[in-house]
N, C-alpha and C. Protein backbone atom coordinates (compact mmCIF):
# COMPACT_ATOMS: atom_id res chain seq x y z
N UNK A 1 106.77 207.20 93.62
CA UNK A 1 105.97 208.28 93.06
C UNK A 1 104.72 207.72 92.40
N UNK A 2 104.95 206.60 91.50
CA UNK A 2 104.03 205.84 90.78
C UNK A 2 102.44 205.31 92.07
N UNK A 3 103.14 204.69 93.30
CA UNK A 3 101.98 204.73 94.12
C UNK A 3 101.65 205.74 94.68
N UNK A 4 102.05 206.69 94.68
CA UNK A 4 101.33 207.78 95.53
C UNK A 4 100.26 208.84 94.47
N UNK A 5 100.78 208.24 93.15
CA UNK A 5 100.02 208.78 92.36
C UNK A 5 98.45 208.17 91.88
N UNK A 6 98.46 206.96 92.06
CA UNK A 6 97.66 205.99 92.21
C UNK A 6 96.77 205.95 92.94
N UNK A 7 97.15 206.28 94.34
CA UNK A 7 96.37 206.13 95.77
C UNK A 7 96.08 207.56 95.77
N UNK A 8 96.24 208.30 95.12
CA UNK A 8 95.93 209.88 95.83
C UNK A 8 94.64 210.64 94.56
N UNK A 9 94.10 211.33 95.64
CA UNK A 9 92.40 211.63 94.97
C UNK A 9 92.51 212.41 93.83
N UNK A 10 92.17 212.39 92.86
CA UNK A 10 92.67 213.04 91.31
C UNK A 10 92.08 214.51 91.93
N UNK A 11 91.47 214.99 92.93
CA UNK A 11 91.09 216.31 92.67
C UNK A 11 91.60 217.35 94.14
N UNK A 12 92.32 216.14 94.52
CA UNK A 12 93.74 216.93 95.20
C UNK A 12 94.75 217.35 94.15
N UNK A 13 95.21 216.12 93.23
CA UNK A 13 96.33 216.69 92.40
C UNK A 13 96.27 217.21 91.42
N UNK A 14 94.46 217.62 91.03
CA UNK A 14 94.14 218.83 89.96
C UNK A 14 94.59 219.94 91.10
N UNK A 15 94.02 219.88 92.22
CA UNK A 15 94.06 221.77 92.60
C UNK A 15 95.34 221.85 93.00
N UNK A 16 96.23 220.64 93.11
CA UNK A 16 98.10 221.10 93.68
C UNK A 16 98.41 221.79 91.92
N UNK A 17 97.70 221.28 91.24
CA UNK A 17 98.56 221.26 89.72
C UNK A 17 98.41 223.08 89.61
N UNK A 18 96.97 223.31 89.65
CA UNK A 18 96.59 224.57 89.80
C UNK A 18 97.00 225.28 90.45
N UNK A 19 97.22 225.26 91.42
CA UNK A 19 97.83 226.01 92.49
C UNK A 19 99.39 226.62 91.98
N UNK A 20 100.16 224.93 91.53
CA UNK A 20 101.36 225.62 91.20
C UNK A 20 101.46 226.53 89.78
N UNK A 21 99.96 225.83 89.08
CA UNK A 21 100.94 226.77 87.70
C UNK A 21 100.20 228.51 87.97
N UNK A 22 99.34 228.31 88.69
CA UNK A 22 99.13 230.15 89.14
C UNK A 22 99.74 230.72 89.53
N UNK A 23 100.93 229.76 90.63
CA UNK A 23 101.70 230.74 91.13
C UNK A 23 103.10 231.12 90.29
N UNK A 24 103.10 229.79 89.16
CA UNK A 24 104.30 229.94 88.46
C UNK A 24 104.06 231.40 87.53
N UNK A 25 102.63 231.62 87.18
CA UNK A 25 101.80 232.48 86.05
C UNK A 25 102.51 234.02 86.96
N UNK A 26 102.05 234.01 88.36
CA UNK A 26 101.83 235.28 89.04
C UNK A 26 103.23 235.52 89.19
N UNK A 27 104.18 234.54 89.53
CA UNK A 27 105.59 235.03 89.51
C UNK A 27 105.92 235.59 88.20
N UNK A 28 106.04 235.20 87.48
CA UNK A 28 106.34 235.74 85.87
C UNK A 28 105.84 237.15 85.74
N UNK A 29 104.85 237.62 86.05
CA UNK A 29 103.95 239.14 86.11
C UNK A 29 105.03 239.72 87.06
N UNK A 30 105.18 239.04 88.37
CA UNK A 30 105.74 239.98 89.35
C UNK A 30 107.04 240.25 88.43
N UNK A 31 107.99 239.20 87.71
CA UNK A 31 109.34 239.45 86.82
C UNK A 31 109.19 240.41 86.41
N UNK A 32 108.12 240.50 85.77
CA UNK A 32 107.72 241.15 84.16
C UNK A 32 107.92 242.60 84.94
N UNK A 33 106.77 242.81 86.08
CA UNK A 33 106.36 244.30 86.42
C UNK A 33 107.69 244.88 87.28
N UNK A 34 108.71 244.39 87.27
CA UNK A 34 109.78 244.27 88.00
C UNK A 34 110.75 244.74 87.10
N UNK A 35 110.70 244.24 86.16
CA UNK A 35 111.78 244.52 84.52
C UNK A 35 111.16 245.86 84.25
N UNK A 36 110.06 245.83 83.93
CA UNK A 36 109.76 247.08 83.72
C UNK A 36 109.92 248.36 84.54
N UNK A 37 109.80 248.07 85.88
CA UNK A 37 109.73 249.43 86.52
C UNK A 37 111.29 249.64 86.51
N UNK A 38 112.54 248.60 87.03
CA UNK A 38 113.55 248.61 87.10
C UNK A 38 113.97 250.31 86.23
N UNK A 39 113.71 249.45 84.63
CA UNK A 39 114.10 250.34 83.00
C UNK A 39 115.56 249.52 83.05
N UNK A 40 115.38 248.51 83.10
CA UNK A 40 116.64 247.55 82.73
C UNK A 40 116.97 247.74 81.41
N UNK A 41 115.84 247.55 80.60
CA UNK A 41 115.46 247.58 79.08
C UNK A 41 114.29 248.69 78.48
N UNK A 42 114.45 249.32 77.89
CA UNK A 42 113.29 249.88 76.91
C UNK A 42 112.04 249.23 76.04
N UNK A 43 112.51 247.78 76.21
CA UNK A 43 111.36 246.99 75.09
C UNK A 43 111.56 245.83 76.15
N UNK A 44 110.71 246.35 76.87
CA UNK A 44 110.46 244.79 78.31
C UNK A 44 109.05 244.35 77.46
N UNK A 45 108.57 244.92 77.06
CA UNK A 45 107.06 244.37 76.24
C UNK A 45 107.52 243.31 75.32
N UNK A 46 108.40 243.33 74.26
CA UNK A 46 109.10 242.61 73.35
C UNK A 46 109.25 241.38 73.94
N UNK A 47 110.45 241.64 75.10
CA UNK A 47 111.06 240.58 75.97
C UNK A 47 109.96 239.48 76.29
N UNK A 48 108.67 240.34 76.87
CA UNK A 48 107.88 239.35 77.31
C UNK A 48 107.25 238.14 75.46
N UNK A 49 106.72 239.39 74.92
CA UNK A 49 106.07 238.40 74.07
C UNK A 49 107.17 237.71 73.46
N UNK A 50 109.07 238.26 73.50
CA UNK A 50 109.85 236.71 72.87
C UNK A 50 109.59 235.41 73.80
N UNK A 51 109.43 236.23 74.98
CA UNK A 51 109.29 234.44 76.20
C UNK A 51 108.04 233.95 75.90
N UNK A 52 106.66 234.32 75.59
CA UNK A 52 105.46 233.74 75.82
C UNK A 52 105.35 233.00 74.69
N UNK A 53 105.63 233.15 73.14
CA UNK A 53 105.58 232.62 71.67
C UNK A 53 106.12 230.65 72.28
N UNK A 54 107.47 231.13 72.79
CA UNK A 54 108.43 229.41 72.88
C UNK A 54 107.59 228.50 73.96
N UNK A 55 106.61 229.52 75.42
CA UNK A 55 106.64 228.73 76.42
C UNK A 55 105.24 228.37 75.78
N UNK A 56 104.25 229.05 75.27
CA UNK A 56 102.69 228.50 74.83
C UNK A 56 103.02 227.12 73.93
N UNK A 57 104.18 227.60 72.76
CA UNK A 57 104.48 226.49 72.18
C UNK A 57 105.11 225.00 72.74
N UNK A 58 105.70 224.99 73.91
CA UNK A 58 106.45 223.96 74.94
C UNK A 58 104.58 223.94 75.85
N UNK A 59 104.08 224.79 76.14
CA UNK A 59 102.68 223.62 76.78
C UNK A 59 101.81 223.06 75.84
N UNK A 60 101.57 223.42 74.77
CA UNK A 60 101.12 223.11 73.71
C UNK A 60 101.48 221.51 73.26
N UNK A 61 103.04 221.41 73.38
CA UNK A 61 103.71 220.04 72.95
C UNK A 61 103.39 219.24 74.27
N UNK A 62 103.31 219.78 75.61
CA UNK A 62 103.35 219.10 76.79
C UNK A 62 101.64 218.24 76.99
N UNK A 63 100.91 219.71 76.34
CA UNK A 63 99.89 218.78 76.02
C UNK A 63 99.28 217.51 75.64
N UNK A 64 99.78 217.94 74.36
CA UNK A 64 99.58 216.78 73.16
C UNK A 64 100.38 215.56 73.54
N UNK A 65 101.67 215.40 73.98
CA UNK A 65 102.44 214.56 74.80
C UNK A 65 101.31 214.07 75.75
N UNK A 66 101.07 214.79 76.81
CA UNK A 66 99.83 213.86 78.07
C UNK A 66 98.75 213.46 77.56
N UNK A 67 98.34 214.31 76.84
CA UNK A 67 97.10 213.30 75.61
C UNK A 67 97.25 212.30 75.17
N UNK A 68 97.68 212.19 74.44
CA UNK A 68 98.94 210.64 73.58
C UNK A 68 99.05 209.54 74.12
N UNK A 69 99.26 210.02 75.62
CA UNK A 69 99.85 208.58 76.65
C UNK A 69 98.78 208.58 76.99
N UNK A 70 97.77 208.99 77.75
CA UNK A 70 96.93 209.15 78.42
C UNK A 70 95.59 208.15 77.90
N UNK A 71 95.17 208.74 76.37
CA UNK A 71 94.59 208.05 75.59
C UNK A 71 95.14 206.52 75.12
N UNK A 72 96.53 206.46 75.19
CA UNK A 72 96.73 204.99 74.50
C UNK A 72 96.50 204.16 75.84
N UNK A 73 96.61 204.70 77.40
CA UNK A 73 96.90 203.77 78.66
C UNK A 73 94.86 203.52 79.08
N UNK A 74 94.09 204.88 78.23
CA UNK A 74 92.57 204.35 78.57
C UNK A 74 92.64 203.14 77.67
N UNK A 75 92.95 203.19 76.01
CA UNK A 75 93.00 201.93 75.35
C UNK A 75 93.33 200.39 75.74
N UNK A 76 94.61 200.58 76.33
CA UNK A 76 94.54 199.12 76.69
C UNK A 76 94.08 198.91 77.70
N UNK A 77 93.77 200.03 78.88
CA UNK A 77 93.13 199.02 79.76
C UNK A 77 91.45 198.89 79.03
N UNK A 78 91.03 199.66 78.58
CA UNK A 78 89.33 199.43 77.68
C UNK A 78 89.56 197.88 76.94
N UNK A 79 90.86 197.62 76.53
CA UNK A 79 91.31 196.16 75.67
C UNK A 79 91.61 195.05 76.76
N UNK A 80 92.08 195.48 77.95
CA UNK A 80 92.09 194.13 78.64
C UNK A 80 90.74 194.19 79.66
N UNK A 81 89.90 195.24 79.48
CA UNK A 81 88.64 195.06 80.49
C UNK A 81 87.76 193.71 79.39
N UNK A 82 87.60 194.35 78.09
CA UNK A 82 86.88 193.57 77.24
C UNK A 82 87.77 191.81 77.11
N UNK A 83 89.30 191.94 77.34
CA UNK A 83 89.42 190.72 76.85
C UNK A 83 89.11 189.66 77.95
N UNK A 84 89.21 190.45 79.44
CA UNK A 84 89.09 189.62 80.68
C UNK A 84 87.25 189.04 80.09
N UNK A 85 86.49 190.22 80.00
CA UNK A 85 85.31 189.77 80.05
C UNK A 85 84.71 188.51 78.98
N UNK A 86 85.16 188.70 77.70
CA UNK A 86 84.96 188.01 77.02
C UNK A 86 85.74 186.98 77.68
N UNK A 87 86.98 186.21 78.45
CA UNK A 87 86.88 185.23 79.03
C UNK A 87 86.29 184.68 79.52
N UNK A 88 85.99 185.58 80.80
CA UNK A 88 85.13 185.16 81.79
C UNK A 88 83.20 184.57 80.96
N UNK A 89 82.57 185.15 80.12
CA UNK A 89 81.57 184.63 79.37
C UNK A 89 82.15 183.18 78.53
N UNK A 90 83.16 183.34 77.92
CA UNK A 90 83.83 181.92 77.38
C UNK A 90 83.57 180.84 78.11
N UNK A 91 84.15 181.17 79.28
CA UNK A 91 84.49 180.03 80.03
C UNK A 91 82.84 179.91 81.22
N UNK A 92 82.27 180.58 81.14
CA UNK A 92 81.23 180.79 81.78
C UNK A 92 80.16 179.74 80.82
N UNK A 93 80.03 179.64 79.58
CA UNK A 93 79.48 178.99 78.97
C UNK A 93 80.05 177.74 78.56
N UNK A 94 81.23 177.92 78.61
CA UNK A 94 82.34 176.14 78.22
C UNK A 94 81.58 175.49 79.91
N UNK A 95 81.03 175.83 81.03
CA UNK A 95 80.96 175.52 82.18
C UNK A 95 79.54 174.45 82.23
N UNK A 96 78.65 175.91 81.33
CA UNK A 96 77.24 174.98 81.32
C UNK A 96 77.34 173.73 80.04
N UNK A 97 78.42 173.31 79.64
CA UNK A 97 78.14 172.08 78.64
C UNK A 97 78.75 170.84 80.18
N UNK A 98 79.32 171.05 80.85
CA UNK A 98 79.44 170.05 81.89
C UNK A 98 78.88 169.22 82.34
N UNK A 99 78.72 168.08 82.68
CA UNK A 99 77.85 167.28 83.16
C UNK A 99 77.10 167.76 84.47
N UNK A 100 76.10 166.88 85.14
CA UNK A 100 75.30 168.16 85.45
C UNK A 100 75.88 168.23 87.26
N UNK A 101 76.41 167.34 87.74
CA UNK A 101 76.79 167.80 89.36
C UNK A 101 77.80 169.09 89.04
N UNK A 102 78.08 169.20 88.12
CA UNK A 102 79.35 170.06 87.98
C UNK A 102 78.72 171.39 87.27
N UNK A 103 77.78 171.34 86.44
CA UNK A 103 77.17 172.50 85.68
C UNK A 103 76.32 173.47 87.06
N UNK A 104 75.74 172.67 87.80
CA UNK A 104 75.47 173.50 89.37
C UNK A 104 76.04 174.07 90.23
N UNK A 105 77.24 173.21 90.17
CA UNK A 105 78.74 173.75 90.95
C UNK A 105 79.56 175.23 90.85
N UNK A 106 79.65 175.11 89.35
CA UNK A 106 80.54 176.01 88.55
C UNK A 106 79.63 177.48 88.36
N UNK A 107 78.25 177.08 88.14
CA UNK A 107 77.35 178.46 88.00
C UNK A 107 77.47 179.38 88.89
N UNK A 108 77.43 179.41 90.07
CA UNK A 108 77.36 180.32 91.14
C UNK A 108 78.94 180.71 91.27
N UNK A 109 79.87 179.59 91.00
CA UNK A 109 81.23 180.25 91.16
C UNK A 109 81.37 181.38 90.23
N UNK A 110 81.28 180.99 88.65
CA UNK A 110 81.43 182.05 87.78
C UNK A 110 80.84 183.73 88.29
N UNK A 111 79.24 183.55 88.38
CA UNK A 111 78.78 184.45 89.38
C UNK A 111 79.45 185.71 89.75
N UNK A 112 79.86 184.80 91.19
CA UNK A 112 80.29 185.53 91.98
C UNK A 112 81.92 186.03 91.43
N UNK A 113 82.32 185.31 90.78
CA UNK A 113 83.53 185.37 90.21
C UNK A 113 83.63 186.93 88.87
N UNK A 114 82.56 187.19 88.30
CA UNK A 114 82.32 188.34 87.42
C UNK A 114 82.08 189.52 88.66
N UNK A 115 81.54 189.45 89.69
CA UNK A 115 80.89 190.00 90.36
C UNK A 115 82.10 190.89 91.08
N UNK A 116 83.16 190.26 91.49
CA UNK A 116 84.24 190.35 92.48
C UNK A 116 84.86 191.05 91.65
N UNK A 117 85.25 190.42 90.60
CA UNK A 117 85.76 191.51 89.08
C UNK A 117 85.27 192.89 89.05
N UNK A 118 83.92 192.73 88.54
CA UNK A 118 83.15 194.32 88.49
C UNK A 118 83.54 195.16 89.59
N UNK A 119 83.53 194.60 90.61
CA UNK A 119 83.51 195.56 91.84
C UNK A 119 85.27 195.90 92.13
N UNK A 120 86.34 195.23 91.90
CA UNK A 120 87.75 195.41 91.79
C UNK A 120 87.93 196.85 91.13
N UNK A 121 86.91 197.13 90.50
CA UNK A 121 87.09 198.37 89.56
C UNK A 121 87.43 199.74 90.18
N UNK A 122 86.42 199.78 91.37
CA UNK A 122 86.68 200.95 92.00
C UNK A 122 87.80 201.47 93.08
N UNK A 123 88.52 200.32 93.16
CA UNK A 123 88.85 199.85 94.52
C UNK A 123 90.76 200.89 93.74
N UNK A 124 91.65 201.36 95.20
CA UNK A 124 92.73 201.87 94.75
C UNK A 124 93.12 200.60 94.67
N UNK A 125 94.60 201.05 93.69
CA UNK A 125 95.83 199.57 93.33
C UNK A 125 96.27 199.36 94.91
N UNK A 126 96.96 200.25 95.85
CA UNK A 126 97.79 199.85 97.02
C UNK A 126 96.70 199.43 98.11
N UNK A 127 95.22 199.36 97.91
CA UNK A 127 94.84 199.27 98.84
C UNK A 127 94.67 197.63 99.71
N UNK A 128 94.17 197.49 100.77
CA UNK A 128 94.10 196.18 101.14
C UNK A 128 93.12 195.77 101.21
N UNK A 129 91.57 196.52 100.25
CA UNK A 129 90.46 195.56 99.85
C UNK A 129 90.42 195.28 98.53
N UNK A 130 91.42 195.75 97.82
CA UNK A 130 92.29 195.33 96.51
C UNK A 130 92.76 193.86 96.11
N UNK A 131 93.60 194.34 97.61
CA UNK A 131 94.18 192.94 97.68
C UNK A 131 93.66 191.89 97.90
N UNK A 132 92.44 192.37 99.10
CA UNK A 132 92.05 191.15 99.44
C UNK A 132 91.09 190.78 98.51
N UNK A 133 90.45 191.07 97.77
CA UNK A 133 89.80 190.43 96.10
C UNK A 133 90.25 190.13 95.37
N UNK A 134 91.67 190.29 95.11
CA UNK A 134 92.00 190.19 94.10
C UNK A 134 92.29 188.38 94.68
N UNK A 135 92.89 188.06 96.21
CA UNK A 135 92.97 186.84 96.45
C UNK A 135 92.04 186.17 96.86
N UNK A 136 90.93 187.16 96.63
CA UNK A 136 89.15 185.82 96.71
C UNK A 136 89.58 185.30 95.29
N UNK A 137 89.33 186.59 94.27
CA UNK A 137 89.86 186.20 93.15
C UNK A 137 90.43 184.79 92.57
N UNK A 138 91.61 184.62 92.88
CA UNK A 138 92.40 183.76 92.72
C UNK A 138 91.60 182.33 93.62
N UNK A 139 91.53 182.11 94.52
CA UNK A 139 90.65 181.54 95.26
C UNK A 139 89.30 180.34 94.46
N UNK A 140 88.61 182.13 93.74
CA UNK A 140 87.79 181.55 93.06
C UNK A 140 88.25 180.66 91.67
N UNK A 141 88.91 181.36 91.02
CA UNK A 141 89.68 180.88 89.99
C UNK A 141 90.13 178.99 90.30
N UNK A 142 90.78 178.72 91.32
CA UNK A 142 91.15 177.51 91.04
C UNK A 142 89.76 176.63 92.01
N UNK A 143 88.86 177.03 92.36
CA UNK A 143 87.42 176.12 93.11
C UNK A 143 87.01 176.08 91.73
N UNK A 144 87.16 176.80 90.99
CA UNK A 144 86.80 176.66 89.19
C UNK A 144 87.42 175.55 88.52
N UNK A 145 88.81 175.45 88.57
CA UNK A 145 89.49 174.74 88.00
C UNK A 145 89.05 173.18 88.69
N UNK A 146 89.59 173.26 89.54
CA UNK A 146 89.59 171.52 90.52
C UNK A 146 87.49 171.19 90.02
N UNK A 147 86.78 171.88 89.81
CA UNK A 147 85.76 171.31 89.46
C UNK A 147 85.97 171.06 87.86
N UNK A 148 86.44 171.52 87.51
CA UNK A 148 86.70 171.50 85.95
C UNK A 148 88.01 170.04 85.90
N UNK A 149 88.72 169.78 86.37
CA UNK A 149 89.41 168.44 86.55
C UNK A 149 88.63 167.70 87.27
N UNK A 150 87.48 167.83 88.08
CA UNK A 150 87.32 166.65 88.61
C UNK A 150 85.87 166.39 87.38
N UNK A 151 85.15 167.23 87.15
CA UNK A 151 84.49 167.03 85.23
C UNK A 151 85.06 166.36 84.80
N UNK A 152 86.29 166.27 84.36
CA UNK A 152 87.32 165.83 83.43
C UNK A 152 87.63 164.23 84.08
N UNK A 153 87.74 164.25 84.77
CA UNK A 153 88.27 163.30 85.65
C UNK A 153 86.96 162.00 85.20
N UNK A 154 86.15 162.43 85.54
CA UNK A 154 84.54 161.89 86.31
C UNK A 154 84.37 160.61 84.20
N UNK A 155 84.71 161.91 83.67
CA UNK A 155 83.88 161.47 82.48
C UNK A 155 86.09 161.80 81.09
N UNK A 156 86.48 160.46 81.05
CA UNK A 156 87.69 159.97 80.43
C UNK A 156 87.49 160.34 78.96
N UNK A 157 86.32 160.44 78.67
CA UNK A 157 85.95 159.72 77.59
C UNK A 157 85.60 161.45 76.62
N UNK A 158 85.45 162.14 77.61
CA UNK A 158 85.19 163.27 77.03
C UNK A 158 86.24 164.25 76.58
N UNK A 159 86.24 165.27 75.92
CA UNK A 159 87.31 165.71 75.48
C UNK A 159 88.03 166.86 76.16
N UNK A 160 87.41 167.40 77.32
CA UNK A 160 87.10 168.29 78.16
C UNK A 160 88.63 167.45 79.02
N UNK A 161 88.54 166.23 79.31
CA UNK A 161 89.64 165.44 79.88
C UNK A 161 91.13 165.75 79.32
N UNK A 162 91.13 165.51 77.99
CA UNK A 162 92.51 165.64 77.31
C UNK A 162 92.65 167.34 77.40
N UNK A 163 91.96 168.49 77.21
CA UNK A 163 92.23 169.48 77.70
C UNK A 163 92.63 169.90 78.98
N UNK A 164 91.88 169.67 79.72
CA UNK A 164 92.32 169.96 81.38
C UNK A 164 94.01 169.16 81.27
N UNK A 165 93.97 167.84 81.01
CA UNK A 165 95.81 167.83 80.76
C UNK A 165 96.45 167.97 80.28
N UNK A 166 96.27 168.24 79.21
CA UNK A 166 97.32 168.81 78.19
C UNK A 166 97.86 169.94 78.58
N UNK A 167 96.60 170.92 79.05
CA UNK A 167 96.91 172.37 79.14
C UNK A 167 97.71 172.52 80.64
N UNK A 168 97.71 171.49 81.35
CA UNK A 168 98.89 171.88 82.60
C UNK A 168 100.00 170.99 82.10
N UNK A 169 100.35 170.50 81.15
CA UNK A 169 101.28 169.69 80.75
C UNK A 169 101.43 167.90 81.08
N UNK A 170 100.40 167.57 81.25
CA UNK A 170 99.75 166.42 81.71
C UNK A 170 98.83 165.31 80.80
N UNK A 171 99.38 164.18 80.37
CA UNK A 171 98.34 163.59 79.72
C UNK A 171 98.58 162.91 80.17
N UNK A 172 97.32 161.97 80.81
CA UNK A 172 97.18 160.58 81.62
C UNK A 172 96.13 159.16 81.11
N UNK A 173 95.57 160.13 79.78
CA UNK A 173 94.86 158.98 78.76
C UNK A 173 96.09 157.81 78.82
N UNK A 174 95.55 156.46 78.71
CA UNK A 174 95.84 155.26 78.40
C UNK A 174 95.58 155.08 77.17
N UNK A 175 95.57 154.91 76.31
CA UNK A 175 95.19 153.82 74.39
C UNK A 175 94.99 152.88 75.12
């Protein structure tokens, strides 16, 4: 259900939404004008406004419920758009302190690497130009890295070295 909700055009499943609660609205009238003509009851008017008081109050809560979630799921993704980005500038600038075969290298990767990002945005979750960026993506990510170890590599002495191994669990400094 979760992918089909995903992949499917928000203004198909506004007018299905519409569709059904008009017809749920127009059935209720047909009840109503139905009770009444019957003379089941003498106070079908009553009847109705005891049902309408509980059900306004139950969409009312149904509301505020889809609001709630709705707003906290724009939040975090607004919190992981900003935290990806502020990476990607982090490390975009940790790139230009590199020595310089490598500060030429890494520029155009980053680049294209924000670029592929931005554009992921529009794209559906199930789709397969999704996918397939998301594994340029990745792609790009480690032509990033292996220049960033071979930086590291090139120059022992720098501190950029003991990071690149530490952080894969690797230290190969000598004393």
């Amino acid at each position: 259900m979760d992918q089909w909700l995903n992949s499917a055009n928000e203004w198909i499943v506004y007018t299905l939404i519409v569709v059904i609660l008009v017809g749920a609205v127009e059935f209720g009238a047909l009840m109503a004008r139905l009770y009444r003509t019957r003379d089941w009851s003498k106070d079908a008017d009553r009847f109705l406004s005891n049902l309408a008081v509980p059900s306004l109050g139950l969409l009312a809560l149904m509301i505020g419920f889809t609001f709630a979630m709705s707003l906290s799921a724009f939040e975090a993704r607004t919190a992981a758009v900003l935290d990806e980005a502020n990476a990607i500038g982090s490390a975009a600038l940790r790139g230009r302190m590199l020595t310089e075969p490598y500060t030429t290298a890494v520029a155009p990767l980053f680049k294209q690497y924000a670029q592929l990002r931005v554009a992921l945005r529009g794209a559906a979750l199930g789709s397969e130009e999704n996918a397939r960026r998301l594994q340029r993506s990745v792609e790009l990510q480690e032509r990033l890295w292996q220049q960033a170890i071979a930086a590291a590599k090139s120059n022992p002495n720098n501190r950029s070295y003991w990071f690149v191994h530490t952080s894969t669990g690797r230290d190969d400094r000598r004393a």
